[in-house]
PDB file of N, CA and C in Angstrom:
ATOM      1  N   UNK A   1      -9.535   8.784  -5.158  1.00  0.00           N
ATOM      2  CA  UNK A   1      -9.031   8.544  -3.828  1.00  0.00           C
ATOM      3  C   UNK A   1      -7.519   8.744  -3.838  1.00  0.00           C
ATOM      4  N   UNK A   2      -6.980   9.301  -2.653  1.00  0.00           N
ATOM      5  CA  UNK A   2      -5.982   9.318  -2.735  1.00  0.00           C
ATOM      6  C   UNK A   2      -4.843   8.500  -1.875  1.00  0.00           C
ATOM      7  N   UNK A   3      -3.744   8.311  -2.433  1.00  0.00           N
ATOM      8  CA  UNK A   3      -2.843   7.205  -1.803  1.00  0.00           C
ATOM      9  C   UNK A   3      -2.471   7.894  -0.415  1.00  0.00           C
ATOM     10  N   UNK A   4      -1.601   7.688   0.832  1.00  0.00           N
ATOM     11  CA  UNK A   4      -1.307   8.017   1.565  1.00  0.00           C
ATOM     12  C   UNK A   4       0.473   8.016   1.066  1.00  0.00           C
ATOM     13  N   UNK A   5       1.299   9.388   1.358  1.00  0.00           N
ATOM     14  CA  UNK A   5       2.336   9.029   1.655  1.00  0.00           C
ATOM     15  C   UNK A   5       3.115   8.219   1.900  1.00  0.00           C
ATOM     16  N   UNK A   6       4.449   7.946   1.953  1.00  0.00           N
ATOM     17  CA  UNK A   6       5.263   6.864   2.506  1.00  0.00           C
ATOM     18  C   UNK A   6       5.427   7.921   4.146  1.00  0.00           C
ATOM     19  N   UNK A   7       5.608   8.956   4.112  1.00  0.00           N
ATOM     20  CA  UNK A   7       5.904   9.356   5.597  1.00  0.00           C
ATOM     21  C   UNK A   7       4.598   9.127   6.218  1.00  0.00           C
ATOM     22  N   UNK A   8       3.711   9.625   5.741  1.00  0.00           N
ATOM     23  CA  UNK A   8       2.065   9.239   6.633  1.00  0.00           C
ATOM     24  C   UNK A   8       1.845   7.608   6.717  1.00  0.00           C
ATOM     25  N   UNK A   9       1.983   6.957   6.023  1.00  0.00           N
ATOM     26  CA  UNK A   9       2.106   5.539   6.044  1.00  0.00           C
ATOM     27  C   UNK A   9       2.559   5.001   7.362  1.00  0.00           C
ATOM     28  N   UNK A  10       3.963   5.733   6.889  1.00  0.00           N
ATOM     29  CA  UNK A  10       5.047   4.863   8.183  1.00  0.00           C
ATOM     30  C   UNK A  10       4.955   5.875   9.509  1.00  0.00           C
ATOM     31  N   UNK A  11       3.752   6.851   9.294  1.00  0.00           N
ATOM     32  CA  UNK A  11       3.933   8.026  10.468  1.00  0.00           C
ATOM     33  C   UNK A  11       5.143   8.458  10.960  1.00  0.00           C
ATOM     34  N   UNK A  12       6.046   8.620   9.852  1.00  0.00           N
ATOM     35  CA  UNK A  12       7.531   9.798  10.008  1.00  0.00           C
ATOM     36  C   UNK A  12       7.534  10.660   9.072  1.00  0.00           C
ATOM     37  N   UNK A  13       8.359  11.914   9.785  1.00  0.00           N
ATOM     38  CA  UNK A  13       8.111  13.246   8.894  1.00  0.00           C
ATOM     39  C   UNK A  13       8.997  12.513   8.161  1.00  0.00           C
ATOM     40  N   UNK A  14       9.128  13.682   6.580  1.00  0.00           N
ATOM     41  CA  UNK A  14       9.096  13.618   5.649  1.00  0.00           C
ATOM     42  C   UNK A  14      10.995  13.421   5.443  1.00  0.00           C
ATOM     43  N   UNK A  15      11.665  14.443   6.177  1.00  0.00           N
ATOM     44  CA  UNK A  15      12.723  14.420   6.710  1.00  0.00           C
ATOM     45  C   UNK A  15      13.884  12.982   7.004  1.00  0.00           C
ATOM     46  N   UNK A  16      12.926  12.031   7.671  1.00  0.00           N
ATOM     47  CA  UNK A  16      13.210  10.737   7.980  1.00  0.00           C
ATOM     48  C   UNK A  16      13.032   9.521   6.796  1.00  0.00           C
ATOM     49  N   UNK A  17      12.104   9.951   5.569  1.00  0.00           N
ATOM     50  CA  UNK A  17      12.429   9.459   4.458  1.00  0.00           C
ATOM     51  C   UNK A  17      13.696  10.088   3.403  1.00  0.00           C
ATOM     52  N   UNK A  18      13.527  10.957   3.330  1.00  0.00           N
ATOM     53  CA  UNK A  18      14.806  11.922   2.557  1.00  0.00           C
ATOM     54  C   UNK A  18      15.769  11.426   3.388  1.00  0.00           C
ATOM     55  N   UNK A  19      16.311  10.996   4.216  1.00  0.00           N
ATOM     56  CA  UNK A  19      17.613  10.168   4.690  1.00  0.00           C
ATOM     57  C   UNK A  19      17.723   9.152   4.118  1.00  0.00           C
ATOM     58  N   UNK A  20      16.577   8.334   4.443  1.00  0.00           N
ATOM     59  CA  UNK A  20      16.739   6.922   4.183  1.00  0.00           C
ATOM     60  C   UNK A  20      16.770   6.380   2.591  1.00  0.00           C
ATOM     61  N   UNK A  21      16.391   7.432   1.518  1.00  0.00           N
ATOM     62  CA  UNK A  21      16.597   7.803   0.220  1.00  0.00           C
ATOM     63  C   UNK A  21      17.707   8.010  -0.592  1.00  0.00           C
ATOM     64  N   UNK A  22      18.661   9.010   0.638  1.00  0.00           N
ATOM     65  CA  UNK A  22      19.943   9.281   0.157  1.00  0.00           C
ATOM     66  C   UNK A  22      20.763   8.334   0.682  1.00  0.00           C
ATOM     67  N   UNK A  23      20.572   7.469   1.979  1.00  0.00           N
ATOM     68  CA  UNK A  23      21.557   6.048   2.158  1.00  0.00           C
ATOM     69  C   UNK A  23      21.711   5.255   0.784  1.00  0.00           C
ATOM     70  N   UNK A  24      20.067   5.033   0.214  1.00  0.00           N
ATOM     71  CA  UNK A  24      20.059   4.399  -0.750  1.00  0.00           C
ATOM     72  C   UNK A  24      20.952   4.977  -2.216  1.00  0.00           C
ATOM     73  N   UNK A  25      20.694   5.785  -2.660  1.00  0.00           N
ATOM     74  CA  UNK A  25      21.481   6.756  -3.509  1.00  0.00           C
ATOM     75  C   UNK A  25      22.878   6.290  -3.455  1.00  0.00           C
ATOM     76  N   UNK A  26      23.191   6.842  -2.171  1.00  0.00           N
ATOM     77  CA  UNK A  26      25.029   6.688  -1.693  1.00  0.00           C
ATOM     78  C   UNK A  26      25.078   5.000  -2.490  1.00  0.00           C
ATOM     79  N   UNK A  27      24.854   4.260  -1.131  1.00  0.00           N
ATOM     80  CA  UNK A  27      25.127   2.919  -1.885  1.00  0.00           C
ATOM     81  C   UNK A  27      25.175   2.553  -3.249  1.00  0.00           C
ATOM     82  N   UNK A  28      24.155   3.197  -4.119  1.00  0.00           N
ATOM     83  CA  UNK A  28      24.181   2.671  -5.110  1.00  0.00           C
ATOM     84  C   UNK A  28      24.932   3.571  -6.307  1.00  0.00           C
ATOM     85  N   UNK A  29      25.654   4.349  -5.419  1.00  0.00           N
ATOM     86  CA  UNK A  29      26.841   5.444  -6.267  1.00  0.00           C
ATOM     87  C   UNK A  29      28.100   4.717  -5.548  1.00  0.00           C
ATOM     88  N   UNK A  30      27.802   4.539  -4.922  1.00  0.00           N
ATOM     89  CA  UNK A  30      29.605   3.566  -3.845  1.00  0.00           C
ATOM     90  C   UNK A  30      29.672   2.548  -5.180  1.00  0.00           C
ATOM     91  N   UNK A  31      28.102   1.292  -5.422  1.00  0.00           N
ATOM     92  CA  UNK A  31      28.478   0.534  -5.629  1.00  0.00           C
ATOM     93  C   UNK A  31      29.193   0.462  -7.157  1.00  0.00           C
ATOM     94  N   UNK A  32      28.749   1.751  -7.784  1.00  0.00           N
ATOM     95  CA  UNK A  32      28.945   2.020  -8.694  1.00  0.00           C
ATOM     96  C   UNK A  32      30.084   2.511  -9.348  1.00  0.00           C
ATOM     97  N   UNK A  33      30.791   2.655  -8.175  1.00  0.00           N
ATOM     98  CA  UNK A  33      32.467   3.283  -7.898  1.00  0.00           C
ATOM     99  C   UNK A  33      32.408   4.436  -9.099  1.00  0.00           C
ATOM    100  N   UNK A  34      31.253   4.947  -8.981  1.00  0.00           N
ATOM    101  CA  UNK A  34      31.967   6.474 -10.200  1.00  0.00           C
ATOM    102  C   UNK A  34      32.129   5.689 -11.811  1.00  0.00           C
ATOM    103  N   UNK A  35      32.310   4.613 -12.235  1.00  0.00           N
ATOM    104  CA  UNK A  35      33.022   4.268 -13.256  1.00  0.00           C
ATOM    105  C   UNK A  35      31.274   3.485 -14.146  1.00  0.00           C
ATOM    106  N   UNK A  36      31.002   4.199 -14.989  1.00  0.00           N
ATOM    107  CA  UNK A  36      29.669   3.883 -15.603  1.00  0.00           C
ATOM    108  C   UNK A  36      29.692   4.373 -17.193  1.00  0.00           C
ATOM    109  N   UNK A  37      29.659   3.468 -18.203  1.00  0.00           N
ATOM    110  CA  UNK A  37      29.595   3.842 -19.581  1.00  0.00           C
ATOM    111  C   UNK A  37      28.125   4.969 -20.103  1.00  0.00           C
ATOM    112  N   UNK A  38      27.095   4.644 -19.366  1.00  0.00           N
ATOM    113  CA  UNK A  38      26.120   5.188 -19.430  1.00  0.00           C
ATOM    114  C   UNK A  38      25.456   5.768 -18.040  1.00  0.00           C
ATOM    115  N   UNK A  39      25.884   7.625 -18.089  1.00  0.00           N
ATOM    116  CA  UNK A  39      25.038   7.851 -16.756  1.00  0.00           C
ATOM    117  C   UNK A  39      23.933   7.933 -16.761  1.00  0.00           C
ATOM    118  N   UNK A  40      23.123   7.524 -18.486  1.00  0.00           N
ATOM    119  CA  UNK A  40      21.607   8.221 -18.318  1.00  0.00           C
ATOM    120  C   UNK A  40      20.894   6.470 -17.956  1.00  0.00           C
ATOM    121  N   UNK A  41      21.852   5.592 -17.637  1.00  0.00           N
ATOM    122  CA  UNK A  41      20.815   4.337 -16.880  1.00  0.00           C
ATOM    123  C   UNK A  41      20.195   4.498 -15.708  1.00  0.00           C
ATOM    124  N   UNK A  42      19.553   4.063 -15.133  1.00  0.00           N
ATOM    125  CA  UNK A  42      18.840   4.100 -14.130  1.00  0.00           C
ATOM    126  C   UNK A  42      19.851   2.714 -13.396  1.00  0.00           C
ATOM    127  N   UNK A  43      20.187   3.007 -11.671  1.00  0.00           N
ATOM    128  CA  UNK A  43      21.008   2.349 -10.826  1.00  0.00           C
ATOM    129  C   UNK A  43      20.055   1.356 -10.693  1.00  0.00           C
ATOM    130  N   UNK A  44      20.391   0.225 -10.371  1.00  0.00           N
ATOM    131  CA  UNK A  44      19.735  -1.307  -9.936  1.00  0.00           C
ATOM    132  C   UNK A  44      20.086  -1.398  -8.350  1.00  0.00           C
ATOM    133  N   UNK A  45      19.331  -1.000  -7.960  1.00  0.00           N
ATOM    134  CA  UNK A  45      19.300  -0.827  -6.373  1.00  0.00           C
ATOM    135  C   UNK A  45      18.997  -2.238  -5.494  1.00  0.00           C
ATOM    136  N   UNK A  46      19.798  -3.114  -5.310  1.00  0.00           N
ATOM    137  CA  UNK A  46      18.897  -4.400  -4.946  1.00  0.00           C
ATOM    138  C   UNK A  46      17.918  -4.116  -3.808  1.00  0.00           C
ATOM    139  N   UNK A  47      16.956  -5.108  -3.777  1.00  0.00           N
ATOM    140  CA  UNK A  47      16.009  -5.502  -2.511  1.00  0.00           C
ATOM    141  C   UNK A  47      16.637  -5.423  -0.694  1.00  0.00           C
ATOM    142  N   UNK A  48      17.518  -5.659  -1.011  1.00  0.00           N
ATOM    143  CA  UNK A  48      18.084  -5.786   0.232  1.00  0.00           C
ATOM    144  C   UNK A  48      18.806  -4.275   0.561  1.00  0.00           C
ATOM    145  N   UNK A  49      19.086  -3.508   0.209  1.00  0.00           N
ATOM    146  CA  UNK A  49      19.644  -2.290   0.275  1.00  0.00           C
ATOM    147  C   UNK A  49      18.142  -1.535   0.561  1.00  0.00           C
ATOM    148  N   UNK A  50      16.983  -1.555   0.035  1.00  0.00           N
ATOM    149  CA  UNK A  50      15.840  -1.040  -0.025  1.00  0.00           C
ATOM    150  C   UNK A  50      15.265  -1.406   1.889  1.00  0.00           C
ATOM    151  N   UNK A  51      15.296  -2.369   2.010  1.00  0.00           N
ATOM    152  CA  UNK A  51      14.895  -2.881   3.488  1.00  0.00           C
ATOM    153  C   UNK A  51      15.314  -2.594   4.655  1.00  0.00           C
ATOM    154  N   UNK A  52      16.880  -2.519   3.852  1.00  0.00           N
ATOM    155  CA  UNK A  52      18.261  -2.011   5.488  1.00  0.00           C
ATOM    156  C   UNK A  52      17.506  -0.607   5.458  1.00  0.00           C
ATOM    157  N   UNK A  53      17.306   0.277   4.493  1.00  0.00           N
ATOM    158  CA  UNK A  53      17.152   1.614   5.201  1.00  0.00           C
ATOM    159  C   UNK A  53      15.627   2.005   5.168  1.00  0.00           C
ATOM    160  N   UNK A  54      14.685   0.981   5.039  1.00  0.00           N
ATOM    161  CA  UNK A  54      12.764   1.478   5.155  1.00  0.00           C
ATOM    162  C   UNK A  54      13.026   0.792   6.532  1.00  0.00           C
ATOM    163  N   UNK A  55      13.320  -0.587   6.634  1.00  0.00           N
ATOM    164  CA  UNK A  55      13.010  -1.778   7.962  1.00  0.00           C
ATOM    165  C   UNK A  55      12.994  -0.717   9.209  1.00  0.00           C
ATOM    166  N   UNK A  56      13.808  -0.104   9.596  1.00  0.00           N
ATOM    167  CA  UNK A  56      13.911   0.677  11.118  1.00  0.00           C
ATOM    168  C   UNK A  56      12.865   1.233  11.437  1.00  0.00           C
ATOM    169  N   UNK A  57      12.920   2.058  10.147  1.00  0.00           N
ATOM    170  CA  UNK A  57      11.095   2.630  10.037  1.00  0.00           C
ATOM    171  C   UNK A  57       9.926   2.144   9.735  1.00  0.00           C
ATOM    172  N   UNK A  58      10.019   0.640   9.939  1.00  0.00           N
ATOM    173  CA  UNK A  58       8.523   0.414   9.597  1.00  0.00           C
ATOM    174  C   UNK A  58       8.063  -0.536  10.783  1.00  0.00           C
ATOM    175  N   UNK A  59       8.672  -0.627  11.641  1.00  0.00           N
ATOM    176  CA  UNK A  59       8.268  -0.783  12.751  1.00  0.00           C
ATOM    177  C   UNK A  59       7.134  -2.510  13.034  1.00  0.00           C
ATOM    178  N   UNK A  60       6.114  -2.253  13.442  1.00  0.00           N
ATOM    179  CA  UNK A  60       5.193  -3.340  13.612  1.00  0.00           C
ATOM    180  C   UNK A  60       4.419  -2.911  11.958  1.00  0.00           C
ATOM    181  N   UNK A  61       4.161  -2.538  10.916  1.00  0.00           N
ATOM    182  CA  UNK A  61       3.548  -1.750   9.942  1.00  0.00           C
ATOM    183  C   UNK A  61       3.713  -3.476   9.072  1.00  0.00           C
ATOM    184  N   UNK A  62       2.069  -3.576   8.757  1.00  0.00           N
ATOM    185  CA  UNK A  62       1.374  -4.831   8.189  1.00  0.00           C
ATOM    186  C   UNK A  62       1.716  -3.884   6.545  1.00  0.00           C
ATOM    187  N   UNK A  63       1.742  -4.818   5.082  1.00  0.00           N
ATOM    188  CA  UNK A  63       1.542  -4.272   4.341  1.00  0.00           C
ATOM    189  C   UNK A  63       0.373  -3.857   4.033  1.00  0.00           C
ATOM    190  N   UNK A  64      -0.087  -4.359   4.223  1.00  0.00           N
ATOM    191  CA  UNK A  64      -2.473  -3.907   4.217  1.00  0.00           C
ATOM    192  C   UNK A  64      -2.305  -2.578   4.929  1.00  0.00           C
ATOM    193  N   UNK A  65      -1.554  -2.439   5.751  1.00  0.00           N
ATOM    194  CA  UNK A  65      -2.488  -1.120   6.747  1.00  0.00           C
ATOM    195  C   UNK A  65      -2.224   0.151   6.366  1.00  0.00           C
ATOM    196  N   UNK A  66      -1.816   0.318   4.852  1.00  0.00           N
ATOM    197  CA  UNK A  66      -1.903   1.911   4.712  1.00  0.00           C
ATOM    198  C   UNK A  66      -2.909   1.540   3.548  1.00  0.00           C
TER     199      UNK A  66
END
């Protein structure tokens, strides 16, 4: 079986996630001010940075309903 998308999920093109991806990105290169001993870590993106840019798009969307 297969999973559904995050754009089919949230019924937005694909377009409208690739934004809300690179907000996240930015932030977590801002927060990072450029200055990192190791670039091959993976960024710690908090929870709350994750929500500001899915929340707009997820509208009335139950977690059950995809």
């Amino acid at each position: 079986m297969l999973e559904p998308s995050i754009a089919q999920c949230l019924q937005v093109g694909e377009e409208v996630i690739r934004t809300a991806l690179e907000q996240l990105a930015l932030r977590a290169h801002e927060r990072q001010g450029g200055v990192s001993a190791d670039d091959t870590e993976p960024a710690d993106i908090p929870e709350g940075d994750v929500l500001v840019a899915f929340k707009p798009l997820m509208g009335s969307l139950s977690p059950k309903s995809c």
